[in-house]
PDB file of N, CA and C in Angstrom:
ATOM      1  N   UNK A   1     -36.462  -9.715  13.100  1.00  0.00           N
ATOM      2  CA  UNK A   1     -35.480  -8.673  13.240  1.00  0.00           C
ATOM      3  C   UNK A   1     -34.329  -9.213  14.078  1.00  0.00           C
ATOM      4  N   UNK A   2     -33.151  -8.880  13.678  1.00  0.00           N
ATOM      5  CA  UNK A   2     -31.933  -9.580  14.419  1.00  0.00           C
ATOM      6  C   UNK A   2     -31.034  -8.605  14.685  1.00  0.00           C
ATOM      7  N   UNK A   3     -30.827  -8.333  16.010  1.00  0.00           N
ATOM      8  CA  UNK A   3     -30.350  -7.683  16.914  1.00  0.00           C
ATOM      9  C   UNK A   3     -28.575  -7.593  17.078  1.00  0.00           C
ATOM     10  N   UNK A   4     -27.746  -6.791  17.115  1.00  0.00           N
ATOM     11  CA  UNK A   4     -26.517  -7.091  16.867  1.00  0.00           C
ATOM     12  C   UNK A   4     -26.081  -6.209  18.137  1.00  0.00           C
ATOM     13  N   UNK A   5     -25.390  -6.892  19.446  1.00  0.00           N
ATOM     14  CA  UNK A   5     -24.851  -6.564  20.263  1.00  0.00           C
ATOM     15  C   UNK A   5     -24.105  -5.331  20.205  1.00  0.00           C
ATOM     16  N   UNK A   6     -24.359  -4.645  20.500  1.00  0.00           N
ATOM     17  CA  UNK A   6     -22.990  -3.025  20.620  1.00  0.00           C
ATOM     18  C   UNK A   6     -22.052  -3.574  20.976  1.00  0.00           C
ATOM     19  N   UNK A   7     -20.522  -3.062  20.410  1.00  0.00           N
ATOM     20  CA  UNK A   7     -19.286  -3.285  20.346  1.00  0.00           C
ATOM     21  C   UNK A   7     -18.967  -2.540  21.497  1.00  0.00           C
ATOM     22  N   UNK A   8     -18.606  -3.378  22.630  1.00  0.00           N
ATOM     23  CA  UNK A   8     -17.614  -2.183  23.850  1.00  0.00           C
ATOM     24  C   UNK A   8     -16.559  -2.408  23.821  1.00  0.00           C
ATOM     25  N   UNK A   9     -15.833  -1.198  23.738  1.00  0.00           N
ATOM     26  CA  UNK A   9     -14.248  -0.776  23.430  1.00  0.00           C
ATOM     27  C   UNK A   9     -13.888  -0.138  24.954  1.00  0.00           C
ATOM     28  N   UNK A  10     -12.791  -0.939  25.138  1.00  0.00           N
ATOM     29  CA  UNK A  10     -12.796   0.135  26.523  1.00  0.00           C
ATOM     30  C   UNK A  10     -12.443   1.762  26.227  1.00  0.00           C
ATOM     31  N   UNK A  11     -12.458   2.397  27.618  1.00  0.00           N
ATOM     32  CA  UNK A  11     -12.634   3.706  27.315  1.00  0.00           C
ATOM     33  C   UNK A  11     -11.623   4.280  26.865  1.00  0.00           C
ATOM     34  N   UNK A  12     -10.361   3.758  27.160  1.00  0.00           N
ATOM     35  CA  UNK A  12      -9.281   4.659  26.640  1.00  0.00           C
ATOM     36  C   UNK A  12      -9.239   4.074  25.325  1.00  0.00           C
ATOM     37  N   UNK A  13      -9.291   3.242  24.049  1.00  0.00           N
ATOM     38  CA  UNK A  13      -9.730   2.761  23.256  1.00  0.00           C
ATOM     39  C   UNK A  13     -10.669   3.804  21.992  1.00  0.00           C
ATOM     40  N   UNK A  14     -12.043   3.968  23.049  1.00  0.00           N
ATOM     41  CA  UNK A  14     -12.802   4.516  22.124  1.00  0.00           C
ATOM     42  C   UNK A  14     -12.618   5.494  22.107  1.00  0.00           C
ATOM     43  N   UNK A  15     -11.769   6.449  23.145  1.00  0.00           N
ATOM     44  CA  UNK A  15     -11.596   7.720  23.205  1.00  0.00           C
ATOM     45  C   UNK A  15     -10.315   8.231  22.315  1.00  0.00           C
ATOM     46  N   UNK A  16      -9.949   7.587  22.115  1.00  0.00           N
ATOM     47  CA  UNK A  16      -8.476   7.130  21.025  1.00  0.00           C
ATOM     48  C   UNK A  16      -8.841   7.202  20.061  1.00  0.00           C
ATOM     49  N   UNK A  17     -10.144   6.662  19.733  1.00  0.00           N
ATOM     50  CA  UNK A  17     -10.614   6.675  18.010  1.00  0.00           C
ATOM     51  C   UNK A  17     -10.974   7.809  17.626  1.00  0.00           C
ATOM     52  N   UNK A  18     -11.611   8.250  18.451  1.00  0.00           N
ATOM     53  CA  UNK A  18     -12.527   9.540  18.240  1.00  0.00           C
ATOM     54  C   UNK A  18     -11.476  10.707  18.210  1.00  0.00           C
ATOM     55  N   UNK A  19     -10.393  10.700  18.695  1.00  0.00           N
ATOM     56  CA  UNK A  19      -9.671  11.570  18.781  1.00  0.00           C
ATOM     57  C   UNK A  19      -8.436  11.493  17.256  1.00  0.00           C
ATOM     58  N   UNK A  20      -8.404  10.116  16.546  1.00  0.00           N
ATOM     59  CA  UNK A  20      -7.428  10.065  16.072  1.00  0.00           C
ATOM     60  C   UNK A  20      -7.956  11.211  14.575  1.00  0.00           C
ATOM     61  N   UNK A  21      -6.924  11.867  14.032  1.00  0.00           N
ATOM     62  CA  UNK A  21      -6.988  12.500  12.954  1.00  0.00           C
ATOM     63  C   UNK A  21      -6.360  12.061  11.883  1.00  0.00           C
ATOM     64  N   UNK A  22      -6.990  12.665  10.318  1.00  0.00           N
ATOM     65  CA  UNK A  22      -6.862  12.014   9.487  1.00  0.00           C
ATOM     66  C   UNK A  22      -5.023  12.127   9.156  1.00  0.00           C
ATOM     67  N   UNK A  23      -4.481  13.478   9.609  1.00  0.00           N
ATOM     68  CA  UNK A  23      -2.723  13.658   9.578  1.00  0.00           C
ATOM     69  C   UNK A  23      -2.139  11.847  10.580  1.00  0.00           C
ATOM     70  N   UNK A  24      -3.126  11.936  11.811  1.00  0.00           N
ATOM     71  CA  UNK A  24      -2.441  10.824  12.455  1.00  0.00           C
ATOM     72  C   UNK A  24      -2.429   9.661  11.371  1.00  0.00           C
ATOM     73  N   UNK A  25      -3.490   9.363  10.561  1.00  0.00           N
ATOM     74  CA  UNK A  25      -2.763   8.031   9.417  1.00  0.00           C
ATOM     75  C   UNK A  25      -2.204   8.278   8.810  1.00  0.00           C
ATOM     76  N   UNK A  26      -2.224   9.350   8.218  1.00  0.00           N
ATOM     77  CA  UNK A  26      -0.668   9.633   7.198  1.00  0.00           C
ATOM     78  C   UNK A  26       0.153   9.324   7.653  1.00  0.00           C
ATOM     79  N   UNK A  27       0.603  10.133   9.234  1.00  0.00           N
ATOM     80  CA  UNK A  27       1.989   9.895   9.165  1.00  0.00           C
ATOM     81  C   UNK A  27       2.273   9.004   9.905  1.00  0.00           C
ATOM     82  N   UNK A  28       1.552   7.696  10.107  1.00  0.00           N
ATOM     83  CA  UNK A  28       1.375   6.492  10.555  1.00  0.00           C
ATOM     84  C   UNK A  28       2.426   5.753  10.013  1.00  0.00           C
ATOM     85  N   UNK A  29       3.605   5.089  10.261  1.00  0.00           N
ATOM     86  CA  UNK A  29       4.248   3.747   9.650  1.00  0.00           C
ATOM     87  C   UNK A  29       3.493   2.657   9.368  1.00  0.00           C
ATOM     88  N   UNK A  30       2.544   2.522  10.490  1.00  0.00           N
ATOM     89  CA  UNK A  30       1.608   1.170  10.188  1.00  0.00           C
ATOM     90  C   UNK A  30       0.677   1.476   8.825  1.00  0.00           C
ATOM     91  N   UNK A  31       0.501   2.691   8.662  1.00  0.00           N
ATOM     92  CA  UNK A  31      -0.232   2.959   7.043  1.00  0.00           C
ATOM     93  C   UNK A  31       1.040   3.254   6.158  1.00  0.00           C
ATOM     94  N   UNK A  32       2.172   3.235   6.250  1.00  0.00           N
ATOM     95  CA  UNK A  32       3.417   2.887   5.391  1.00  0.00           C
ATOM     96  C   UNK A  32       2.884   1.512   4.683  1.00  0.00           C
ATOM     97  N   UNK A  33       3.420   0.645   6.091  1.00  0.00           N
ATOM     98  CA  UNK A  33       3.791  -0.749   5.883  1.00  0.00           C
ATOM     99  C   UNK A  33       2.531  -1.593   5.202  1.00  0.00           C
ATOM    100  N   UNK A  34       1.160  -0.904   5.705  1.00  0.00           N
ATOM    101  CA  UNK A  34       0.014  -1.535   4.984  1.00  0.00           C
ATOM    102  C   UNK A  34       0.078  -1.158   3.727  1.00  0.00           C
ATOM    103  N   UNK A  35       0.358   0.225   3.063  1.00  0.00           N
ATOM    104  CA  UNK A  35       0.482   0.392   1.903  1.00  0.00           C
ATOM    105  C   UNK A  35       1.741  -0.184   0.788  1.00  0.00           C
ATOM    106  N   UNK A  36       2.517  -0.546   1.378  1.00  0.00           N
ATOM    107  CA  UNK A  36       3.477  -1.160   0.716  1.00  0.00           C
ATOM    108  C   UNK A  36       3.320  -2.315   0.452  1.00  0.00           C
ATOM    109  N   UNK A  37       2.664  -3.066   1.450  1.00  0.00           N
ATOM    110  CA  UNK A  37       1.769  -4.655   1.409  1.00  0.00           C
ATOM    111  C   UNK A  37       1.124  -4.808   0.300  1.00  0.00           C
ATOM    112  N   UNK A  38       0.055  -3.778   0.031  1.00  0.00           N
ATOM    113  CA  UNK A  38      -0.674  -3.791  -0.395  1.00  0.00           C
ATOM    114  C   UNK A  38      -0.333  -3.552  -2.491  1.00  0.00           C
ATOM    115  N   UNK A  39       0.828  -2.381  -2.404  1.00  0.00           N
ATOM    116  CA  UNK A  39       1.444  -2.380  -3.666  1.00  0.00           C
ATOM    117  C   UNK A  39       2.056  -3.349  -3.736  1.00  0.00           C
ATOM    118  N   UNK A  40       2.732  -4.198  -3.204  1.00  0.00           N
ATOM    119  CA  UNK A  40       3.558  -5.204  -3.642  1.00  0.00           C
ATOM    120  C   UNK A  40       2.468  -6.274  -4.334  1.00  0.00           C
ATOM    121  N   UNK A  41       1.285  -6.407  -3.371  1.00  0.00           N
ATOM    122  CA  UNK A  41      -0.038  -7.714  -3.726  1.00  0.00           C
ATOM    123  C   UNK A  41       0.119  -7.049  -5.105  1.00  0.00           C
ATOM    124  N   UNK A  42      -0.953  -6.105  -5.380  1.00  0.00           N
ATOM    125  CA  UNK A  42      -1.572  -5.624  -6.570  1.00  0.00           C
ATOM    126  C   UNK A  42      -0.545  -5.509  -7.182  1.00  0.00           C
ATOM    127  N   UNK A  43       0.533  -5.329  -7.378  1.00  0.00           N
ATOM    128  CA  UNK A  43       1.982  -5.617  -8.596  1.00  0.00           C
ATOM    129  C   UNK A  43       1.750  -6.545  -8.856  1.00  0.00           C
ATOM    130  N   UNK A  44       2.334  -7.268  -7.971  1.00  0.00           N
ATOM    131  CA  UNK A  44       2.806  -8.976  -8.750  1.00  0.00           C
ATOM    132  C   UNK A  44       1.025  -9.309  -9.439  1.00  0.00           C
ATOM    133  N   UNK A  45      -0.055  -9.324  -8.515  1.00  0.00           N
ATOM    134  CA  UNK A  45      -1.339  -9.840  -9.592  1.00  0.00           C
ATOM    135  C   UNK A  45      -1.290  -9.261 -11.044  1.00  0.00           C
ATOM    136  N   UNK A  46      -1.057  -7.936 -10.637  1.00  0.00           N
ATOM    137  CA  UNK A  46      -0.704  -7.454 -11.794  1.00  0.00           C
ATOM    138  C   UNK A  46       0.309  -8.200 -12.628  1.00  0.00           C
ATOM    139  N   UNK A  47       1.228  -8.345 -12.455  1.00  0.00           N
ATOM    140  CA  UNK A  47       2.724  -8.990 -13.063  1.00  0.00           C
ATOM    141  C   UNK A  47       2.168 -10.449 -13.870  1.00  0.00           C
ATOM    142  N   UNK A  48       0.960 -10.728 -12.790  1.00  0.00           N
ATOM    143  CA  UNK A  48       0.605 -12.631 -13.374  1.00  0.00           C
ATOM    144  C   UNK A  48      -0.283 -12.393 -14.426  1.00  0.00           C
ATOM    145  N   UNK A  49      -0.786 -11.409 -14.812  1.00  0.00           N
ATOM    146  CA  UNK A  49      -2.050 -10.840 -15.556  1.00  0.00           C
ATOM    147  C   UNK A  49      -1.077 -10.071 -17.076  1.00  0.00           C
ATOM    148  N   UNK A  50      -0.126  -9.788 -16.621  1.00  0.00           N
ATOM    149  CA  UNK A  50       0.484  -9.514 -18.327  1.00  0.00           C
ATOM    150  C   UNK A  50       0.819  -7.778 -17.958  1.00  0.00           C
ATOM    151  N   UNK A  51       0.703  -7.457 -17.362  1.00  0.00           N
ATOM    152  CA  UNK A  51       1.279  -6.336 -16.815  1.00  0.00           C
ATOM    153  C   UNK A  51       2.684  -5.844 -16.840  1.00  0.00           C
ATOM    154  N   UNK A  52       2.877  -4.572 -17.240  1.00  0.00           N
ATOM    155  CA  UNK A  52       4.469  -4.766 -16.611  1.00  0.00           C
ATOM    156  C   UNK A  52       5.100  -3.322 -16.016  1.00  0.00           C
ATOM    157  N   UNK A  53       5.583  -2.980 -15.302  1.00  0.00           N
ATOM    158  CA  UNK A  53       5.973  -2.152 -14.399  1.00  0.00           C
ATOM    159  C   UNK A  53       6.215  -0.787 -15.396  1.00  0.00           C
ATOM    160  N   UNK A  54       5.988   0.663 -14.672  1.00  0.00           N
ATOM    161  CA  UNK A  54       6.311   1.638 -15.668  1.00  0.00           C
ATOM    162  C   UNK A  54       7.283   2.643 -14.555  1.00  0.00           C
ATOM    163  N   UNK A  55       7.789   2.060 -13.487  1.00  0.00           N
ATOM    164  CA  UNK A  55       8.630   3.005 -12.866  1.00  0.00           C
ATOM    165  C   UNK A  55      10.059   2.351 -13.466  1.00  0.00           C
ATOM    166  N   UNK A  56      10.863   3.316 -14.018  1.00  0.00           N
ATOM    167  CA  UNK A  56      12.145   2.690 -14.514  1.00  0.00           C
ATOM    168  C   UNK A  56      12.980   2.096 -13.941  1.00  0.00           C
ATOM    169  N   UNK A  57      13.020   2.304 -12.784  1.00  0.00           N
ATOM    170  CA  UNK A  57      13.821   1.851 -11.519  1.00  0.00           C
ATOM    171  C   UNK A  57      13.617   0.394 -10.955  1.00  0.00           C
ATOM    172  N   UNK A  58      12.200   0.852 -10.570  1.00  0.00           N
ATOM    173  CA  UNK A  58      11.938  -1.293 -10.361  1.00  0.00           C
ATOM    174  C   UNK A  58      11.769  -1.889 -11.353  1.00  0.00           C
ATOM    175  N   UNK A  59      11.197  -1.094 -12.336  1.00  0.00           N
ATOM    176  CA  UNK A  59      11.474  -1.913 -13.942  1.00  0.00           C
ATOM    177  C   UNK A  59      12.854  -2.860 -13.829  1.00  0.00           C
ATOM    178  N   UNK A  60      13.939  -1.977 -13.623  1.00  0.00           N
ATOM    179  CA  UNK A  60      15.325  -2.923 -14.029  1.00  0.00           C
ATOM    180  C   UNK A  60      15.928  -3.503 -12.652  1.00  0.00           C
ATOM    181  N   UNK A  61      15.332  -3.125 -11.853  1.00  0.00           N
ATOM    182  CA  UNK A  61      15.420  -4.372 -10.657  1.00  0.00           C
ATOM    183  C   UNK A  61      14.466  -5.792 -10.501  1.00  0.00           C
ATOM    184  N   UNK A  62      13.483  -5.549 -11.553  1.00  0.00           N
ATOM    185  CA  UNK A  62      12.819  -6.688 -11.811  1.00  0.00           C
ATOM    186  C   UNK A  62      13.545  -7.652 -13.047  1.00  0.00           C
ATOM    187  N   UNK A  63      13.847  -6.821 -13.686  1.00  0.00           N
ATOM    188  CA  UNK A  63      15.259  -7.301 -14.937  1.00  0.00           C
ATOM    189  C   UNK A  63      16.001  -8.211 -13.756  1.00  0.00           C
ATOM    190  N   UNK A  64      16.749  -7.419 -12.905  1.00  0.00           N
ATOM    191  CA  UNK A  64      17.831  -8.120 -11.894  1.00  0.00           C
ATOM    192  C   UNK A  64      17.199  -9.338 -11.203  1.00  0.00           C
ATOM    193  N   UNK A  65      16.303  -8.681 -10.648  1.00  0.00           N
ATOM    194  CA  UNK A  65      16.090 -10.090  -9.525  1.00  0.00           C
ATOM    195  C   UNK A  65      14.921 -10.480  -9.572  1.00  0.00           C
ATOM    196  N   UNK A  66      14.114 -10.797 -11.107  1.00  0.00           N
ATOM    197  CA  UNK A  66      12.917 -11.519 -11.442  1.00  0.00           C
ATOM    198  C   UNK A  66      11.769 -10.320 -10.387  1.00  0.00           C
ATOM    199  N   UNK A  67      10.393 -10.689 -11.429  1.00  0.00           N
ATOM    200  CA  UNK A  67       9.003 -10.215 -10.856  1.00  0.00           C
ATOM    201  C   UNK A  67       9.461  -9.621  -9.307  1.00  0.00           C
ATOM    202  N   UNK A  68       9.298 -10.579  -8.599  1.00  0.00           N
ATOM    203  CA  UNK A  68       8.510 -10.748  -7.251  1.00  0.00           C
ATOM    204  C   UNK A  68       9.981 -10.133  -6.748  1.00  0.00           C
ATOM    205  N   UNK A  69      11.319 -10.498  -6.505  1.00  0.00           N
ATOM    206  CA  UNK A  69      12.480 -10.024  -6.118  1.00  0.00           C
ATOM    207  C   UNK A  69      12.895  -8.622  -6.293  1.00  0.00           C
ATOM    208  N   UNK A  70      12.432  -8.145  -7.585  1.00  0.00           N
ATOM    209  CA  UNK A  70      12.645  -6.599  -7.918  1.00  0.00           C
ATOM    210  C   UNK A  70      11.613  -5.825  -7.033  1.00  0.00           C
ATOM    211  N   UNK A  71      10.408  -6.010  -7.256  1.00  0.00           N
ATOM    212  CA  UNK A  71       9.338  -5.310  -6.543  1.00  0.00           C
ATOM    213  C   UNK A  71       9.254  -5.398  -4.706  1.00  0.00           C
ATOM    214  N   UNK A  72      10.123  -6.684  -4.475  1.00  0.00           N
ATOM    215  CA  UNK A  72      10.036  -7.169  -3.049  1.00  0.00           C
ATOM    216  C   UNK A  72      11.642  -5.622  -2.123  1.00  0.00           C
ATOM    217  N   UNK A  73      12.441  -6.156  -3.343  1.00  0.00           N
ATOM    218  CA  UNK A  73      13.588  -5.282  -3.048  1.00  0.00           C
ATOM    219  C   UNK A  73      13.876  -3.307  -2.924  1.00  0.00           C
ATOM    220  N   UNK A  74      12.255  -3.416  -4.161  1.00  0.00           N
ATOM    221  CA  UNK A  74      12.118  -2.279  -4.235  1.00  0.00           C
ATOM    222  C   UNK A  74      11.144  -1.270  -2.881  1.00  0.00           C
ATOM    223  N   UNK A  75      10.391  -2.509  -2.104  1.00  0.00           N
ATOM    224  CA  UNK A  75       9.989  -2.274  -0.886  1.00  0.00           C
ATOM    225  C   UNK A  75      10.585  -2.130  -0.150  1.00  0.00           C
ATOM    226  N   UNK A  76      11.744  -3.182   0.529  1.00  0.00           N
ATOM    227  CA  UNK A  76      12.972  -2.448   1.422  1.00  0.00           C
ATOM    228  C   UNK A  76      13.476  -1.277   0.814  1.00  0.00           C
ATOM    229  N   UNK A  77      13.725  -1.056  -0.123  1.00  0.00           N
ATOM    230  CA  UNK A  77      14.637   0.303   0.139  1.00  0.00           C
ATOM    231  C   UNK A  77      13.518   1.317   0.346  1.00  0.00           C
ATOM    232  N   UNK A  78      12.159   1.313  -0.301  1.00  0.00           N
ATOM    233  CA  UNK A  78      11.102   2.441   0.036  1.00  0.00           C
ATOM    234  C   UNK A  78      11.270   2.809   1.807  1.00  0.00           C
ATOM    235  N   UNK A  79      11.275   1.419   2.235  1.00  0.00           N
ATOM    236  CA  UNK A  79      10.993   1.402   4.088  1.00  0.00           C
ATOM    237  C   UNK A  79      12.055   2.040   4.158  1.00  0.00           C
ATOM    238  N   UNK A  80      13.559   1.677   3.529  1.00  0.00           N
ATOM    239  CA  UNK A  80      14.565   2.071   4.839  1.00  0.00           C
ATOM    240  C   UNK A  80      14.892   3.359   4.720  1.00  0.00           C
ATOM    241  N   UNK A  81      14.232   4.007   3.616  1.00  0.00           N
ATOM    242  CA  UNK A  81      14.384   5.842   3.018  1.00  0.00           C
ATOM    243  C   UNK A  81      12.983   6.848   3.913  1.00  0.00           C
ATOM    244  N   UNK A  82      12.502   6.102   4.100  1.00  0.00           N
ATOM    245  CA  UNK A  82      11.025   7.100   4.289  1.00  0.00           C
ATOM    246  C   UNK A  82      11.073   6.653   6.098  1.00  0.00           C
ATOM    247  N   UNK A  83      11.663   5.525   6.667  1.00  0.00           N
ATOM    248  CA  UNK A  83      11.222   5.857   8.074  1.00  0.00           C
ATOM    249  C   UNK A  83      12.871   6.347   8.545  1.00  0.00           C
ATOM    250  N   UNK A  84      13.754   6.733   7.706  1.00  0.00           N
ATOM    251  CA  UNK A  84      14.742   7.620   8.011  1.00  0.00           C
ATOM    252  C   UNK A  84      14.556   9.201   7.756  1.00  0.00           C
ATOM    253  N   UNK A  85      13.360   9.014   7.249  1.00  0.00           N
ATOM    254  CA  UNK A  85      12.750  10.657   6.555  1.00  0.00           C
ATOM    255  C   UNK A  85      11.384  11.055   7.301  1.00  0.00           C
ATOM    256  N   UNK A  86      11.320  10.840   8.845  1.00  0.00           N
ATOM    257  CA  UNK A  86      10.196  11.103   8.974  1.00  0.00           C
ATOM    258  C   UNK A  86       9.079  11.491   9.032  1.00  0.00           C
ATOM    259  N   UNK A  87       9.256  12.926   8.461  1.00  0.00           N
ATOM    260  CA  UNK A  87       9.067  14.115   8.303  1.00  0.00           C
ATOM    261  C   UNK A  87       8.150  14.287   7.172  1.00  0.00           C
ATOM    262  N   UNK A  88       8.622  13.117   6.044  1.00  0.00           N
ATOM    263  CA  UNK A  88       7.914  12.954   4.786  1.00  0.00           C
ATOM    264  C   UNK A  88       7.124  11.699   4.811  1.00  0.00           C
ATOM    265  N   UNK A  89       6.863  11.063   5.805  1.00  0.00           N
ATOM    266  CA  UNK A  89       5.662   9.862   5.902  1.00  0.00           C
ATOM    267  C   UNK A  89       4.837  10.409   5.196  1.00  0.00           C
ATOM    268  N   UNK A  90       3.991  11.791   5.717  1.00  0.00           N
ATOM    269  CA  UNK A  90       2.581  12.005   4.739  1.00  0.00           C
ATOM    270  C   UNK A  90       2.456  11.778   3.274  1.00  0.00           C
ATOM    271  N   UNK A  91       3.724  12.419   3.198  1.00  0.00           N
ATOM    272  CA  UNK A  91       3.906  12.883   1.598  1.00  0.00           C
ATOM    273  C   UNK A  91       3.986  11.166   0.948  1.00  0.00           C
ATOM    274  N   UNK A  92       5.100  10.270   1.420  1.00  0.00           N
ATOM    275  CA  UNK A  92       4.846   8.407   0.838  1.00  0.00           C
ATOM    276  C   UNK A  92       3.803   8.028   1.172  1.00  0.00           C
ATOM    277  N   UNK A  93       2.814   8.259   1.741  1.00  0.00           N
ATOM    278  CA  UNK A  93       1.562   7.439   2.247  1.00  0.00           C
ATOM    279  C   UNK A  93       0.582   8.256   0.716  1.00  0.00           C
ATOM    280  N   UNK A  94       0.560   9.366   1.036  1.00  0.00           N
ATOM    281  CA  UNK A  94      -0.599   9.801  -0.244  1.00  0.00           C
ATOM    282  C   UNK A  94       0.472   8.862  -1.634  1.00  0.00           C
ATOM    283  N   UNK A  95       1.370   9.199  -1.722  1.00  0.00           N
ATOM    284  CA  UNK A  95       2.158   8.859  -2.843  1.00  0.00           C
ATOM    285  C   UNK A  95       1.489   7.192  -3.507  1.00  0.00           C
ATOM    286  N   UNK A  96       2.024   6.724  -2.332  1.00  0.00           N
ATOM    287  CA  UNK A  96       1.673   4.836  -2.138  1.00  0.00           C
ATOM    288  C   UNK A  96       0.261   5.081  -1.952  1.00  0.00           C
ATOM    289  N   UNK A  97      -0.826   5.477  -1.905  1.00  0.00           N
ATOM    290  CA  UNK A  97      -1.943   5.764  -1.956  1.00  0.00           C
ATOM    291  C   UNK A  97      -2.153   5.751  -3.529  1.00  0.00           C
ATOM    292  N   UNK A  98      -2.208   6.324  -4.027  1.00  0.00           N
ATOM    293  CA  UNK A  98      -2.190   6.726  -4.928  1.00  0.00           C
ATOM    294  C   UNK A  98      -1.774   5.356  -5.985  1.00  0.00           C
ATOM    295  N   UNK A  99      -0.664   4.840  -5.834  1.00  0.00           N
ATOM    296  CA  UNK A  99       0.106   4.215  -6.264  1.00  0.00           C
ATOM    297  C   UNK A  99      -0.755   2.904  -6.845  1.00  0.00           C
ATOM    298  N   UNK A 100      -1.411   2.881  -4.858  1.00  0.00           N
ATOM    299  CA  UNK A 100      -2.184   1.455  -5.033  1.00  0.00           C
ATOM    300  C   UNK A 100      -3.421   1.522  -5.969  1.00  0.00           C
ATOM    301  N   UNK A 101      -4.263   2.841  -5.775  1.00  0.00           N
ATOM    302  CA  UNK A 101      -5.487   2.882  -6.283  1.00  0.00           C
ATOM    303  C   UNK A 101      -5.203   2.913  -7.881  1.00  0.00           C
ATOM    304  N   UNK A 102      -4.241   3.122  -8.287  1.00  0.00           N
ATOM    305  CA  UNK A 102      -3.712   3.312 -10.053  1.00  0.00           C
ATOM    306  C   UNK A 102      -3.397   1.718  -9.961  1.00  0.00           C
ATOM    307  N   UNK A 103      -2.962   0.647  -9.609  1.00  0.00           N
ATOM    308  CA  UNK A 103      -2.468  -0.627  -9.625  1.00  0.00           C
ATOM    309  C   UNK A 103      -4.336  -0.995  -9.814  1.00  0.00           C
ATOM    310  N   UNK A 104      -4.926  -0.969  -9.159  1.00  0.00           N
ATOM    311  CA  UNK A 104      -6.412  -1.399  -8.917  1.00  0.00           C
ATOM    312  C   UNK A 104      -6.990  -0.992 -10.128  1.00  0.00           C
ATOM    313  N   UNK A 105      -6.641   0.315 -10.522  1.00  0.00           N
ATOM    314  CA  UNK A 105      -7.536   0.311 -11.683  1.00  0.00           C
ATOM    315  C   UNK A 105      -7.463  -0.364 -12.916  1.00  0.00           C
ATOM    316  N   UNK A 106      -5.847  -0.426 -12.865  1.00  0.00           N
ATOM    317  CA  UNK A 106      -4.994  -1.839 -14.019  1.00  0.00           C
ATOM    318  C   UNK A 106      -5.738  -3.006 -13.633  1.00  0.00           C
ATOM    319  N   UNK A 107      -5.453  -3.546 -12.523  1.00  0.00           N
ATOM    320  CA  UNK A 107      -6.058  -5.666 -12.365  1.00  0.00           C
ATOM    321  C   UNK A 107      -8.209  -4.440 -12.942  1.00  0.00           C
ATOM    322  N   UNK A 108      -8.482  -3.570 -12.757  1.00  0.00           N
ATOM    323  CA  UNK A 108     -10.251  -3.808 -13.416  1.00  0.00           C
ATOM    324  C   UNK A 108      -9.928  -3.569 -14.696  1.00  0.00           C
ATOM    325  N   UNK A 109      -9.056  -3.071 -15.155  1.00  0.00           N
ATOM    326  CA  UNK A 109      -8.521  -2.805 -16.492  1.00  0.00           C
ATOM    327  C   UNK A 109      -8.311  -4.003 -17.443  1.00  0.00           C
ATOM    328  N   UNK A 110      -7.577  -5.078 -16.756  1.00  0.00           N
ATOM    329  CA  UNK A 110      -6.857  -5.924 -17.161  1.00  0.00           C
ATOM    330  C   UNK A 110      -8.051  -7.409 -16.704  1.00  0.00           C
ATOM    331  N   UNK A 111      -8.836  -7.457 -15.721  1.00  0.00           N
ATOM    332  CA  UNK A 111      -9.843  -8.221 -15.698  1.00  0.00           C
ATOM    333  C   UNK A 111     -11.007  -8.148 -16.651  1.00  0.00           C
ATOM    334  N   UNK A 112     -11.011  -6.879 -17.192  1.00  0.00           N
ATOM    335  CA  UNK A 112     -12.046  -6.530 -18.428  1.00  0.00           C
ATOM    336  C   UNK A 112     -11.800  -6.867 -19.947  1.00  0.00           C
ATOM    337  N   UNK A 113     -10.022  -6.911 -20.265  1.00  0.00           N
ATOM    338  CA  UNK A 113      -9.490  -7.630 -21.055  1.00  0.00           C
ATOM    339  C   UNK A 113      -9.893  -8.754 -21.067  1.00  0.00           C
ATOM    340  N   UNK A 114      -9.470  -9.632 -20.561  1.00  0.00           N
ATOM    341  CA  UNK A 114      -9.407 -10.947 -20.084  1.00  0.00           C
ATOM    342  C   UNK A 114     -10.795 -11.570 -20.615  1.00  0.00           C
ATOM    343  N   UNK A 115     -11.591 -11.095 -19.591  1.00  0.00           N
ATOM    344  CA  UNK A 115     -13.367 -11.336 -20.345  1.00  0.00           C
ATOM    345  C   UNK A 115     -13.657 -11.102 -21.086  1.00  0.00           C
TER     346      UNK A 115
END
């Protein structure tokens, strides 16, 4: 049997966790910026896999400034609209939530092709 040390967090730490609520990640920037990370990854894999964009907008900014430049460009402007809108973090985080888990189901979609 193998024994795994308890994790000590100091107290203001663990008392922080326990307290944080699920509104506090919504309207988190750091769950912005992870989610935007995270759509940009799963795009472009997507993009290398034969994929191709269905929002019309980065559609033709990917026209403009290739794959990775349209989708990269289309992330700055997401950031510089939504942390001027603060008010609506929740609402882009479920959105980009959402966004990502529909991208994920394409690369199992598109990995099932493939095989």
């Amino acid at each position: 049997m193998i024994l795994y040390p308890r994790l000590q967090l100091p107290l203001s730490t663990s008392k922080a966790l326990n307290e944080m609520k699920i509104a506090d990640v919504l309207t988190s920037r750091l769950s912005f910026i992870v989610l935007q990370v995270l759509d940009l990854t799963t795009t472009l894999i997507a993009f290398h896999y034969g994929a191709f964009e269905v929002n019309p907008l980065v559609g033709r900014l990917t026209n403009i400034f290739g794959p990775a430049g349209g989708v990269l460009f289309s992330k700055v402007i997401a950031v510089l609209i939504v942390f001027r809108v603060r008010k609506l973090m929740w609402v882009a985080n479920l959105f980009y939530l959402g966004v990502v888990c529909w991208n994920i189901i394409v690369l199992l979609g598109l990995s099932h092709v493939i095989r």
